[in-house]
N, C-alpha and C. Protein backbone atom coordinates (compact mmCIF):
# COMPACT_ATOMS: atom_id res chain seq x y z
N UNK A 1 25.27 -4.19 -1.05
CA UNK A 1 23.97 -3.57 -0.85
C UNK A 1 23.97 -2.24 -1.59
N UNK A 2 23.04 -2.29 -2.55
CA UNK A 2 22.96 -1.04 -2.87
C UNK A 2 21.69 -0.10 -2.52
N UNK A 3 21.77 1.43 -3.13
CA UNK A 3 21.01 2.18 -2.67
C UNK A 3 19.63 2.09 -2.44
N UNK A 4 19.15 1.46 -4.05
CA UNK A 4 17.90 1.16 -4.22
C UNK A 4 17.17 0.41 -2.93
N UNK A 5 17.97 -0.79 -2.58
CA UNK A 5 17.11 -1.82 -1.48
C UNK A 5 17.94 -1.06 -0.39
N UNK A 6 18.84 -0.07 0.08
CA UNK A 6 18.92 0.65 1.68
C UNK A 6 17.63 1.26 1.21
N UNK A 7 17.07 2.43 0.26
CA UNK A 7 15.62 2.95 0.95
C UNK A 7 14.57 1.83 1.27
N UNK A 8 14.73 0.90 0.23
CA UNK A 8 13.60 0.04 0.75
C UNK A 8 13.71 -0.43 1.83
N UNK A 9 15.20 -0.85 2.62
CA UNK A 9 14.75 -1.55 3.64
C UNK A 9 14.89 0.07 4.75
N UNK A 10 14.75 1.27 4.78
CA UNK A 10 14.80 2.24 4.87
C UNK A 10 13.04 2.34 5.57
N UNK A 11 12.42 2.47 4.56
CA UNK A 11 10.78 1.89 4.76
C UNK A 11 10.30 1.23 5.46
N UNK A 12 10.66 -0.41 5.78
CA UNK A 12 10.44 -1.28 6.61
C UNK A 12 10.89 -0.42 7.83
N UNK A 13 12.19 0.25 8.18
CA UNK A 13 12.50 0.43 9.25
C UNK A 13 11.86 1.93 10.15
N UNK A 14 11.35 2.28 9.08
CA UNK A 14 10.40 3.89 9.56
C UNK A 14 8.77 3.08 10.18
N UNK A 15 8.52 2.16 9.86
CA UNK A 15 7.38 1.48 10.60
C UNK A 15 7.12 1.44 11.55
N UNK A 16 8.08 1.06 13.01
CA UNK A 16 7.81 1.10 14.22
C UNK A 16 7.87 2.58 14.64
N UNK A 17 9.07 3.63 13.83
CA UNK A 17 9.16 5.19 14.14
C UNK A 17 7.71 5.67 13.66
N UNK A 18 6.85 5.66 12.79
CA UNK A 18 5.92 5.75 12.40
C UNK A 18 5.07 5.33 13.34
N UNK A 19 4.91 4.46 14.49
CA UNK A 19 3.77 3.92 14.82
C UNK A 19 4.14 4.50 16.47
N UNK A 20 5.34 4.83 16.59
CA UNK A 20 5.68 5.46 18.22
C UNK A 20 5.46 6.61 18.45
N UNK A 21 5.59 7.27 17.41
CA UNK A 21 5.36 8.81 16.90
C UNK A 21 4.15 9.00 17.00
N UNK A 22 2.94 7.98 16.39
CA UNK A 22 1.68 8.82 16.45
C UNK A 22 1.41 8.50 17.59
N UNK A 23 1.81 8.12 18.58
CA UNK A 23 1.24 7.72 20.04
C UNK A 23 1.97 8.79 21.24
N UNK A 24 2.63 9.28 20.54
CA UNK A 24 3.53 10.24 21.83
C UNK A 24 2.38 11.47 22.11
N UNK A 25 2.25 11.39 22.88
CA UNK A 25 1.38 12.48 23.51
C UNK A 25 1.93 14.47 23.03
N UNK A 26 2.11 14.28 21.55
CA UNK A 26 2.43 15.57 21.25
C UNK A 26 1.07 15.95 20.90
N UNK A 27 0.68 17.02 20.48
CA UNK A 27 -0.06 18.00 19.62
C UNK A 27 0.16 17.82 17.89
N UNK A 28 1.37 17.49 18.13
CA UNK A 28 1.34 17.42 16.28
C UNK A 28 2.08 15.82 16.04
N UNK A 29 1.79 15.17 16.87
CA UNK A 29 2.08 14.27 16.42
C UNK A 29 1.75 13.11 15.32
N UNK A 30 0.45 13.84 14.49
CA UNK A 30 -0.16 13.24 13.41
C UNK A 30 0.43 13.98 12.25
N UNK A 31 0.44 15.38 12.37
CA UNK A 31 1.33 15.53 11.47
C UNK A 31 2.89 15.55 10.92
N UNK A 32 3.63 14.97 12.56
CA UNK A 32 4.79 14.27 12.29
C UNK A 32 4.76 12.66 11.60
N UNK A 33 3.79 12.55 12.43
CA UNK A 33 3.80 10.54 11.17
C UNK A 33 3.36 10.87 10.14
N UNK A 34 2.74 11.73 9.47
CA UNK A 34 2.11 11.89 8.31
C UNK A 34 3.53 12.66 7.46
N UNK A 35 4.44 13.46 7.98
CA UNK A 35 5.66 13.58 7.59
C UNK A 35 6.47 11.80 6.84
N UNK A 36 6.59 11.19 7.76
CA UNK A 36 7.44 10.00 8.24
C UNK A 36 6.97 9.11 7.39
N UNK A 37 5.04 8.79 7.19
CA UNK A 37 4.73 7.97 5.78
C UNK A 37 5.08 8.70 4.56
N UNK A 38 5.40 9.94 4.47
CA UNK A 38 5.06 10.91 2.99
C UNK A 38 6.77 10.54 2.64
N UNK A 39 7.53 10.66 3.85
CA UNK A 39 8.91 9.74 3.44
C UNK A 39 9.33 8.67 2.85
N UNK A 40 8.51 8.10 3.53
CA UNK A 40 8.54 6.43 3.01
C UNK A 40 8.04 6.24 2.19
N UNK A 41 6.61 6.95 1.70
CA UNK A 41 6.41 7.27 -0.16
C UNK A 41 7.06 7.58 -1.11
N UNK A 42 7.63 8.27 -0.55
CA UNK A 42 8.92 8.97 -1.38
C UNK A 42 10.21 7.98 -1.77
N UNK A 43 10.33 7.40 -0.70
CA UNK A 43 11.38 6.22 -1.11
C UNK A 43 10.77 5.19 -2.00
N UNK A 44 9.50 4.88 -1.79
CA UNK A 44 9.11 3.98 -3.01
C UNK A 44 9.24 4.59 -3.93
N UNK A 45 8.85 5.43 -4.51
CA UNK A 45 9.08 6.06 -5.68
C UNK A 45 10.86 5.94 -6.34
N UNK A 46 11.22 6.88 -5.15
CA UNK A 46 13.12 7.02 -5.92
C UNK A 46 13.47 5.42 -5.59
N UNK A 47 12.91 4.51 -4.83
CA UNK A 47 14.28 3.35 -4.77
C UNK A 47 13.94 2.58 -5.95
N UNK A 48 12.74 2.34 -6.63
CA UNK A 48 12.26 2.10 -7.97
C UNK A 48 13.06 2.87 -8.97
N UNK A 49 12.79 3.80 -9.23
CA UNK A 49 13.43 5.08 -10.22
C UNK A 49 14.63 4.63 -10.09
N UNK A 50 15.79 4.69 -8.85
CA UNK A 50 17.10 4.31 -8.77
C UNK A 50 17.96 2.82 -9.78
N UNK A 51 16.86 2.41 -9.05
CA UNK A 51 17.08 0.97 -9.43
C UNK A 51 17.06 0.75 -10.73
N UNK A 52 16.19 1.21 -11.77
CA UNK A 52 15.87 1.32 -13.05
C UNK A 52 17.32 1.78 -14.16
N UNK A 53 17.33 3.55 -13.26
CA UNK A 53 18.07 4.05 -13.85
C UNK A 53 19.58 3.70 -13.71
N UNK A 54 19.67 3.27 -12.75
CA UNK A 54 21.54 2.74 -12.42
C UNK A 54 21.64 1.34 -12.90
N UNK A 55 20.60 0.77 -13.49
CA UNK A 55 20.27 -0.40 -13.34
C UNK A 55 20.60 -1.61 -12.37
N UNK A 56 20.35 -1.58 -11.27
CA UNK A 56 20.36 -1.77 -10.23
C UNK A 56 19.27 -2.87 -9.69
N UNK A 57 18.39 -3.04 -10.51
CA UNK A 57 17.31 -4.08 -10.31
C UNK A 57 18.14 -5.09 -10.24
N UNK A 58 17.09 -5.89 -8.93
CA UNK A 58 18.01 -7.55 -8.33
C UNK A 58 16.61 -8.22 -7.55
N UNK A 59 16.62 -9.34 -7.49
CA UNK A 59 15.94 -10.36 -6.96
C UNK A 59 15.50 -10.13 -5.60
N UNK A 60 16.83 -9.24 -4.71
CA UNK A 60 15.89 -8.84 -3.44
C UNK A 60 15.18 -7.48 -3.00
N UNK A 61 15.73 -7.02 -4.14
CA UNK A 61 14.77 -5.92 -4.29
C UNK A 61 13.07 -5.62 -5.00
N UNK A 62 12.97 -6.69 -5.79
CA UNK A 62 11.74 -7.43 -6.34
C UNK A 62 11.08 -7.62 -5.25
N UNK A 63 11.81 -8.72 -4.51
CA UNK A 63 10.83 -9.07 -3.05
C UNK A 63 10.48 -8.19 -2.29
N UNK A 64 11.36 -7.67 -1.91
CA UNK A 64 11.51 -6.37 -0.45
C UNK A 64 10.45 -5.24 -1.07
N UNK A 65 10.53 -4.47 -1.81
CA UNK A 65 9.85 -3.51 -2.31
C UNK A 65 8.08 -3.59 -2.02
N UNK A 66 7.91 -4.64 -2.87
CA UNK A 66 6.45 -4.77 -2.23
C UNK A 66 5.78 -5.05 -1.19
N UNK A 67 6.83 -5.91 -0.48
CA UNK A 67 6.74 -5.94 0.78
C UNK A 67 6.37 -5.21 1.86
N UNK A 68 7.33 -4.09 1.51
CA UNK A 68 7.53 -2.78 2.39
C UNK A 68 6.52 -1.73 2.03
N UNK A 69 6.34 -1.91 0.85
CA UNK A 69 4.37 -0.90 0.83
C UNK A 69 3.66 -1.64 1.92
N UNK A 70 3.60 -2.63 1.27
CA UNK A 70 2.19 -3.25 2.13
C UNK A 70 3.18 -3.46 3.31
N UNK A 71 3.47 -3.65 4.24
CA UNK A 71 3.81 -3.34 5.48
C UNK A 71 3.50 -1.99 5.96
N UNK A 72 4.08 -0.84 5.11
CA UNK A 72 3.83 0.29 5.55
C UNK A 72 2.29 0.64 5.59
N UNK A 73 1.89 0.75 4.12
CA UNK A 73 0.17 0.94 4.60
C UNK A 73 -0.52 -0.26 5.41
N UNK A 74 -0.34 -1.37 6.09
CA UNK A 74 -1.08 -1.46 6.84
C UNK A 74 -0.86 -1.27 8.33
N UNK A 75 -0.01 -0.99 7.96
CA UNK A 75 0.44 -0.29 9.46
C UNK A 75 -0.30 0.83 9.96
N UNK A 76 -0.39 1.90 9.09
CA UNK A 76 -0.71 3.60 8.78
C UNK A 76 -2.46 2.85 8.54
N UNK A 77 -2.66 1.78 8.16
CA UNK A 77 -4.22 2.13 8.01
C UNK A 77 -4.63 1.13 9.65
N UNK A 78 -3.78 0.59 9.88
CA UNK A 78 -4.86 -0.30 11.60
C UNK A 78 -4.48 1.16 12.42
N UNK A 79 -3.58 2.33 12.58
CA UNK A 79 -3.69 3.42 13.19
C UNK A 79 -4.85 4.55 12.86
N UNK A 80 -5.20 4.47 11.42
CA UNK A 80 -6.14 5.34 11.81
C UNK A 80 -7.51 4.43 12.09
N UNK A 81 -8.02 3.03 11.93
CA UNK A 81 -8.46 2.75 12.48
C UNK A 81 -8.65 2.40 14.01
N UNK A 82 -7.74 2.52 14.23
CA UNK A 82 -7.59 3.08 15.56
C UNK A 82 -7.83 4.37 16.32
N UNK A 83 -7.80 4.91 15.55
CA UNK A 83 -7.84 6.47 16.09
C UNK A 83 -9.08 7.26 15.40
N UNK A 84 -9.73 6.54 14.00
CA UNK A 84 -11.41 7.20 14.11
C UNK A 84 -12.28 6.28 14.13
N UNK A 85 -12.00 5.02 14.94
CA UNK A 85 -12.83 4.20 15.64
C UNK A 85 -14.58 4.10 14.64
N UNK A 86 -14.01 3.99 13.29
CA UNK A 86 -15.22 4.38 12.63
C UNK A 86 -15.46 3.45 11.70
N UNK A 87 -17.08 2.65 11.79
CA UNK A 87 -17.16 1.28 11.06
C UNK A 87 -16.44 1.70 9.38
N UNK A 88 -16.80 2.45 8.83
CA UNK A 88 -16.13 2.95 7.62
C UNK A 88 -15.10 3.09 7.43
N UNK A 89 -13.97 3.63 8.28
CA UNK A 89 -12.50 3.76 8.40
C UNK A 89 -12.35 2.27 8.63
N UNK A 90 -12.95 1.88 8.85
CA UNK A 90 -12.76 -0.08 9.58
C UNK A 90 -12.65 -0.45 8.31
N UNK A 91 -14.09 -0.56 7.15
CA UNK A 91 -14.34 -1.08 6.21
C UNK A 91 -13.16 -1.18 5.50
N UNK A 92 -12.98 -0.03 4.84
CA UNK A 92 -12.13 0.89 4.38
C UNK A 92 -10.61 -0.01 4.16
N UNK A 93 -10.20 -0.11 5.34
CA UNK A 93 -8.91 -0.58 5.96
C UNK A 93 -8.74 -1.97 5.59
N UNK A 94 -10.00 -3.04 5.47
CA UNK A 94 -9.66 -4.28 5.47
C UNK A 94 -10.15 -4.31 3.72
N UNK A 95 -10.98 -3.72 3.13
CA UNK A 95 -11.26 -3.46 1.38
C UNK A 95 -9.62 -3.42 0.72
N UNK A 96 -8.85 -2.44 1.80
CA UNK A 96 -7.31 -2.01 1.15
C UNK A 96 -6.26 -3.25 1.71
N UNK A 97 -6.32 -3.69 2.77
CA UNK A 97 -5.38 -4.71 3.07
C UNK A 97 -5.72 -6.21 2.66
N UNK A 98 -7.10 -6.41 2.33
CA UNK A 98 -7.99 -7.54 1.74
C UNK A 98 -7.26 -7.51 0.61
N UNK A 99 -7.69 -6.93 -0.35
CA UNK A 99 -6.96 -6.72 -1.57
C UNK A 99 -5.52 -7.11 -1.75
N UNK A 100 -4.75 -6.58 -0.81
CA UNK A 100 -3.55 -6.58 -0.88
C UNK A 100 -3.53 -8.66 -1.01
N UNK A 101 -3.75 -8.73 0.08
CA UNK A 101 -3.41 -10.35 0.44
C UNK A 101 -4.40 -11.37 -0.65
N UNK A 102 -4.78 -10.81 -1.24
CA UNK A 102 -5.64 -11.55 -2.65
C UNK A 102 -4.90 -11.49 -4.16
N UNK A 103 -4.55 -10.18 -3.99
CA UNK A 103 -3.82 -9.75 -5.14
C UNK A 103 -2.38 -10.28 -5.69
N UNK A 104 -1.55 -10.24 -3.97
CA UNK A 104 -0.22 -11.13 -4.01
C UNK A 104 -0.38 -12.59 -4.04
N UNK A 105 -1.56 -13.15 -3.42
CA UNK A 105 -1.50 -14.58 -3.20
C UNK A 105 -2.03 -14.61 -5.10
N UNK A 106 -2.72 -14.19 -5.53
CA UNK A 106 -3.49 -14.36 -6.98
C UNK A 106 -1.66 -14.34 -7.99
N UNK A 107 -0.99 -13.22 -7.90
CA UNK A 107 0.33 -13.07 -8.75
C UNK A 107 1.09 -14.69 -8.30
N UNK A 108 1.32 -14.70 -6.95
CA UNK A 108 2.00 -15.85 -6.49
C UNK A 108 1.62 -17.26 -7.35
N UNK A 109 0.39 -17.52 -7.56
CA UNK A 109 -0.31 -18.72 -8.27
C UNK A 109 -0.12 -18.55 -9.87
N UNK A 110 -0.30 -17.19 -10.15
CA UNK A 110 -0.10 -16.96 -11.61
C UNK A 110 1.61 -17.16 -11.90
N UNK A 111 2.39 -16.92 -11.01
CA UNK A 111 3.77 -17.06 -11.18
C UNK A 111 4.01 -18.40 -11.31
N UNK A 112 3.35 -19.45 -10.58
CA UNK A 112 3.47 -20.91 -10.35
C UNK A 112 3.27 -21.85 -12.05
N UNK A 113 1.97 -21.14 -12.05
CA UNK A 113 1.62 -21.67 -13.31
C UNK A 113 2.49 -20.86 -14.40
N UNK A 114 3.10 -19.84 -14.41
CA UNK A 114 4.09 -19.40 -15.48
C UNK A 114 2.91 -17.77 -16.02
N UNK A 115 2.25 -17.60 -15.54
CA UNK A 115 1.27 -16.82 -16.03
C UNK A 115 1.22 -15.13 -15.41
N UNK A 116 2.39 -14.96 -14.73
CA UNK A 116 2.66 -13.81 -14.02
C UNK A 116 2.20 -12.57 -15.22
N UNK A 117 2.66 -12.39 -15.91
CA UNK A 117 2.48 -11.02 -16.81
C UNK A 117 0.99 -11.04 -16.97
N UNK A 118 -0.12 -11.87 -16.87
CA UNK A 118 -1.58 -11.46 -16.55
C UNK A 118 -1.87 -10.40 -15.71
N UNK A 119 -1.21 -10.62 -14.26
CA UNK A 119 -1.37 -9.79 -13.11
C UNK A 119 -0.20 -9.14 -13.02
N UNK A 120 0.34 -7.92 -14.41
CA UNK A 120 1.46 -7.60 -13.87
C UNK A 120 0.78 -6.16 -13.24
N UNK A 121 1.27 -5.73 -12.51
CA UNK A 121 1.09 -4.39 -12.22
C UNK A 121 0.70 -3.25 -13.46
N UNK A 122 -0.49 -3.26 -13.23
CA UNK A 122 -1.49 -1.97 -13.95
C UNK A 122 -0.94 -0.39 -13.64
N UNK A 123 -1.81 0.32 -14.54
CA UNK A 123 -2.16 1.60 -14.57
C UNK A 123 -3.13 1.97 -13.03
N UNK A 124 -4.42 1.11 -13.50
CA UNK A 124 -5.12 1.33 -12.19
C UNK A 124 -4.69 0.79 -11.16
N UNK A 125 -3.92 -0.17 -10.84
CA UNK A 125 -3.25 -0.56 -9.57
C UNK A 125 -1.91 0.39 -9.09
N UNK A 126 -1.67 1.18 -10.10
CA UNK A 126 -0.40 2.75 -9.82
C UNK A 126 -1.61 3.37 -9.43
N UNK A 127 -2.45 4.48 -9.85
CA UNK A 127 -3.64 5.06 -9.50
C UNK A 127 -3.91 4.46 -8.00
N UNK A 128 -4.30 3.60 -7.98
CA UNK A 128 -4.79 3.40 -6.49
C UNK A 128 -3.80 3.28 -5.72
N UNK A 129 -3.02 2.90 -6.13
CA UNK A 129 -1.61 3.23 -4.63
C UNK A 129 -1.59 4.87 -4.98
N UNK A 130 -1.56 5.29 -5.54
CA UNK A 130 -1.60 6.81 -5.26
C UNK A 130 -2.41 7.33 -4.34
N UNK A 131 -3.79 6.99 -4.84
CA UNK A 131 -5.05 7.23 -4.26
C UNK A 131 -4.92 6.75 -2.46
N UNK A 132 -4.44 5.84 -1.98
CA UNK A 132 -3.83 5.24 -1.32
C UNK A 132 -2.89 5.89 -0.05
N UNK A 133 -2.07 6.36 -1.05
CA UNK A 133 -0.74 7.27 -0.21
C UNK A 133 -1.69 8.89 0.08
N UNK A 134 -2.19 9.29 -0.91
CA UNK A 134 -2.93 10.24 -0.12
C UNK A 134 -3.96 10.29 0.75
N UNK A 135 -4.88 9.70 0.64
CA UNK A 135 -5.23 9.11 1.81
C UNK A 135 -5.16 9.15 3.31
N UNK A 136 -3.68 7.88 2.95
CA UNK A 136 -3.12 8.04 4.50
C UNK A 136 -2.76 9.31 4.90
N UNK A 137 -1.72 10.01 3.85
CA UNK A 137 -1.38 10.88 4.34
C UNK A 137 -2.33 12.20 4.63
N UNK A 138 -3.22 12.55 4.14
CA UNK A 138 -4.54 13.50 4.83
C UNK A 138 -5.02 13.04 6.44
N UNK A 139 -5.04 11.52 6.37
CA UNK A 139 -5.98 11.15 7.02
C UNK A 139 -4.98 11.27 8.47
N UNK A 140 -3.94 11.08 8.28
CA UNK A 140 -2.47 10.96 9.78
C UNK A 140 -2.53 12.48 10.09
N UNK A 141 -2.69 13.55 8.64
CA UNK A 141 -2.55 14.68 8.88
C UNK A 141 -3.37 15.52 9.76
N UNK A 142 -4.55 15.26 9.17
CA UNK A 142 -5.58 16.38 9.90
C UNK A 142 -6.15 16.03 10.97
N UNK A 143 -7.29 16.67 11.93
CA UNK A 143 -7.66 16.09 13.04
C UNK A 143 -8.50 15.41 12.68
N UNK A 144 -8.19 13.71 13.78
CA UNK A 144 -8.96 12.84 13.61
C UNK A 144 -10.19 13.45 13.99
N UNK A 145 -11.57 12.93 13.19
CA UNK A 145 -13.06 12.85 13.67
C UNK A 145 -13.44 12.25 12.31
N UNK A 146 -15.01 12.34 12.55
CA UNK A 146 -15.29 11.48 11.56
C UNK A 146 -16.40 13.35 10.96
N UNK A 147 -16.09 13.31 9.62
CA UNK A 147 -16.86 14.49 9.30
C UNK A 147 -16.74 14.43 7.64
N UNK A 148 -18.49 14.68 7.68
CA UNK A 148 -18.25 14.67 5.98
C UNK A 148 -17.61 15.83 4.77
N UNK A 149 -17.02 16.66 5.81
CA UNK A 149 -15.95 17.58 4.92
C UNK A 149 -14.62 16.74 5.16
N UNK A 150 -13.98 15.99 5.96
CA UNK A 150 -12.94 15.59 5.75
C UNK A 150 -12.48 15.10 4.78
N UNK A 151 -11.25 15.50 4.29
CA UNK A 151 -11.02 15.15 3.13
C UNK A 151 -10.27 13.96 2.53
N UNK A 152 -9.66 13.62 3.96
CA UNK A 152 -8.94 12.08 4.24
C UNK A 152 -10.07 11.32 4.17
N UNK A 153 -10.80 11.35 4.68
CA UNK A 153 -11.65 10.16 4.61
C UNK A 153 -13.11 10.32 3.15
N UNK A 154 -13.16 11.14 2.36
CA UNK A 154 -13.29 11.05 1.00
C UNK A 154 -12.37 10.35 0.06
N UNK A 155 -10.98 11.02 0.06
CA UNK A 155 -9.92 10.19 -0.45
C UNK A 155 -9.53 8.79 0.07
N UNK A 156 -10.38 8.73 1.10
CA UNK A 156 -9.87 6.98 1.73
C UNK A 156 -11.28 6.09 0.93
N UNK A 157 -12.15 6.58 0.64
CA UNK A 157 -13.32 6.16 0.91
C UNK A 157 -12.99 5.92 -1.28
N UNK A 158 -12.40 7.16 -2.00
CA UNK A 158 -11.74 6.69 -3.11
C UNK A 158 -11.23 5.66 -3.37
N UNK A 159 -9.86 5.68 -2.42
CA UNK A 159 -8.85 4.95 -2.56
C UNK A 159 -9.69 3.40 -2.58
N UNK A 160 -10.50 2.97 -1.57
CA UNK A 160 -11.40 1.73 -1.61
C UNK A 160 -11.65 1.55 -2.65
N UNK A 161 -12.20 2.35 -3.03
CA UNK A 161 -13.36 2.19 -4.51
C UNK A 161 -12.06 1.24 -5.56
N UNK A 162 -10.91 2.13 -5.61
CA UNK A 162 -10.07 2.08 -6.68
C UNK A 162 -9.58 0.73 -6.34
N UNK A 163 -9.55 0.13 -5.07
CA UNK A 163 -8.93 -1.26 -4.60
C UNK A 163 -9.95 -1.85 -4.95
N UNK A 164 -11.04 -1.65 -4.98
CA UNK A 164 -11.80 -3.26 -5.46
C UNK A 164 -11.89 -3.42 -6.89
N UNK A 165 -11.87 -2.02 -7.60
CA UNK A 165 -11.55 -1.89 -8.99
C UNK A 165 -10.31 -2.69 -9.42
N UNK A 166 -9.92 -2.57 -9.15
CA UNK A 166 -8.29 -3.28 -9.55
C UNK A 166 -8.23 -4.43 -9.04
N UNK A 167 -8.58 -4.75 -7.53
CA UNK A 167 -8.82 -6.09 -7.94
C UNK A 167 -9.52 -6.90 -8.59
N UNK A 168 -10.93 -6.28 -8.89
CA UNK A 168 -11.87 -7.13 -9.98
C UNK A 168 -11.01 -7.15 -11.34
N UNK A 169 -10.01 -6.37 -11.98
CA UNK A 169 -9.24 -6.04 -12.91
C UNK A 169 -8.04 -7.01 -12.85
N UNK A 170 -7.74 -7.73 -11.69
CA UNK A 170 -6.46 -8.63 -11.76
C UNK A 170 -7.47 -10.21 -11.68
N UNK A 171 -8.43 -9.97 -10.85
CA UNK A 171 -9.48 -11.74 -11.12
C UNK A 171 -9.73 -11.86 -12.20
N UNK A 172 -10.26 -10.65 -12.67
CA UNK A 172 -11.04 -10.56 -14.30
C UNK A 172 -9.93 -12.10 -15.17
N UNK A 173 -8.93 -10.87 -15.32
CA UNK A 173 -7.62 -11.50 -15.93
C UNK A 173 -7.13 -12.98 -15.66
N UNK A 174 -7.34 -13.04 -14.59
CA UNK A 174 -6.68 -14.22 -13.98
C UNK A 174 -7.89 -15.57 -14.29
N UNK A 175 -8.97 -14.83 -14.31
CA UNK A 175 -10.55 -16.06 -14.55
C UNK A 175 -9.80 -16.92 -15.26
N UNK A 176 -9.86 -17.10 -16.29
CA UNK A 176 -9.64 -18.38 -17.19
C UNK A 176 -8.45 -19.26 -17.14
N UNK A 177 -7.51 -18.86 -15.75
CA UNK A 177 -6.61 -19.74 -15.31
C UNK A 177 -7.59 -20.05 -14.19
N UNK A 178 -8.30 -19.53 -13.45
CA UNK A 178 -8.57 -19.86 -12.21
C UNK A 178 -9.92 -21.43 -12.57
N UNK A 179 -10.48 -21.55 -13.86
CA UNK A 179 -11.38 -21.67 -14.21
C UNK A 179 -10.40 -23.29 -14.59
N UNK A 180 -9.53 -23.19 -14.94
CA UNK A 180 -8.64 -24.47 -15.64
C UNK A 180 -8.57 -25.20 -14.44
N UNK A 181 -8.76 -26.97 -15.31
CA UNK A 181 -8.40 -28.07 -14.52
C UNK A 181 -7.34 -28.03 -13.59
N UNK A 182 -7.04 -28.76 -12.68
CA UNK A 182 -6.24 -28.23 -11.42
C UNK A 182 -4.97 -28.89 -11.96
N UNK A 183 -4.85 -29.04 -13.44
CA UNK A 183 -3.48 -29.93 -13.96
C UNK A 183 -3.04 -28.74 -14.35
N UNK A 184 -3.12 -27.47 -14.34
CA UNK A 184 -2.90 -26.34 -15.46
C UNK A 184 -1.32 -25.84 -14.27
């Protein structure tokens, strides 16, 4: 086991600490989980970088990695839907986890048919996981309400925008397989 996949599976394992934390009846306990995701951002970043540079890339780290985003943000996004109880924070939440489960099932089919590098991971699909990670992290940070100066929920209300962008940007691509006889 190397370093790269301990942060990743590092990530997976800050999920339930992440989700006990924002429920403890502290005062700052949003801006301790908002600590705890900005961690686990952080490990996506270096266990990628690691992996690259030591060359260290492997088959279960391919899997695990993406995994463990999308585990983590939807974890961090059914909590703050939870906590600003707000049809928009709702929207919001299923635009970003919708995506997710369209986007992997769409690569999964393109992989089948041999066609993976169509849907490889973009520019705008980096951008919106950015857009993404800040987000959450404003949105865990500051006090929940719903207010049009908040700035979490501008940047969440971004981050959407940028998820349907990118996914119209991976269908786009993918059309003219999706469009082929079912022999393809």
């Amino acid at each position: 086991m190397k370093l790269p996949n301990i942060l990743t599976l590092l990530r997976v394992a800050l999920i339930p600490i992440l989700v006990v934390v924002w429920f403890l009846p502290l005062s700052y306990a949003g801006q301790t989980t908002a600590a705890i995701f900005l961690l686990a951002a952080l490990t996506d970043w270096f266990d990628g970088w690691l992996a690259r540079r030591w060359q260290q890339e492997s088959a279960f780290g391919a899997f695990l990695d993406p995994v463990a985003d999308k585990l983590m943000v939807a974890a961090a996004l059914v909590l703050l839907v939870d906590a600003f109880n707000s049809v928009l924070v709702t929207l919001a939440a299923m635009v970003i986890i919708g995506r997710e489960i369209v986007v992997s099932s769409l690569r999964e089919w393109m992989a089948e048919i041999g066609q993976r590098g169509q849907v490889a991971v973009s520019w705008l699909g980096k951008l919106k996981t950015s857009a993404q990670m800040v987000a959450i992290l404003l949105c865990l940070a500051l006090p929940v309400k719903i207010d049009l100066m908040h700035p979490g929920l501008w940047a969440l209300g971004l981050a959407a925008a940028l998820t349907l962008w990118s996914m119209w940007s991976y269908l786009r691509a993918a059309w003219p397989h999706l469009q082929a006889p079912s022999s393809e």
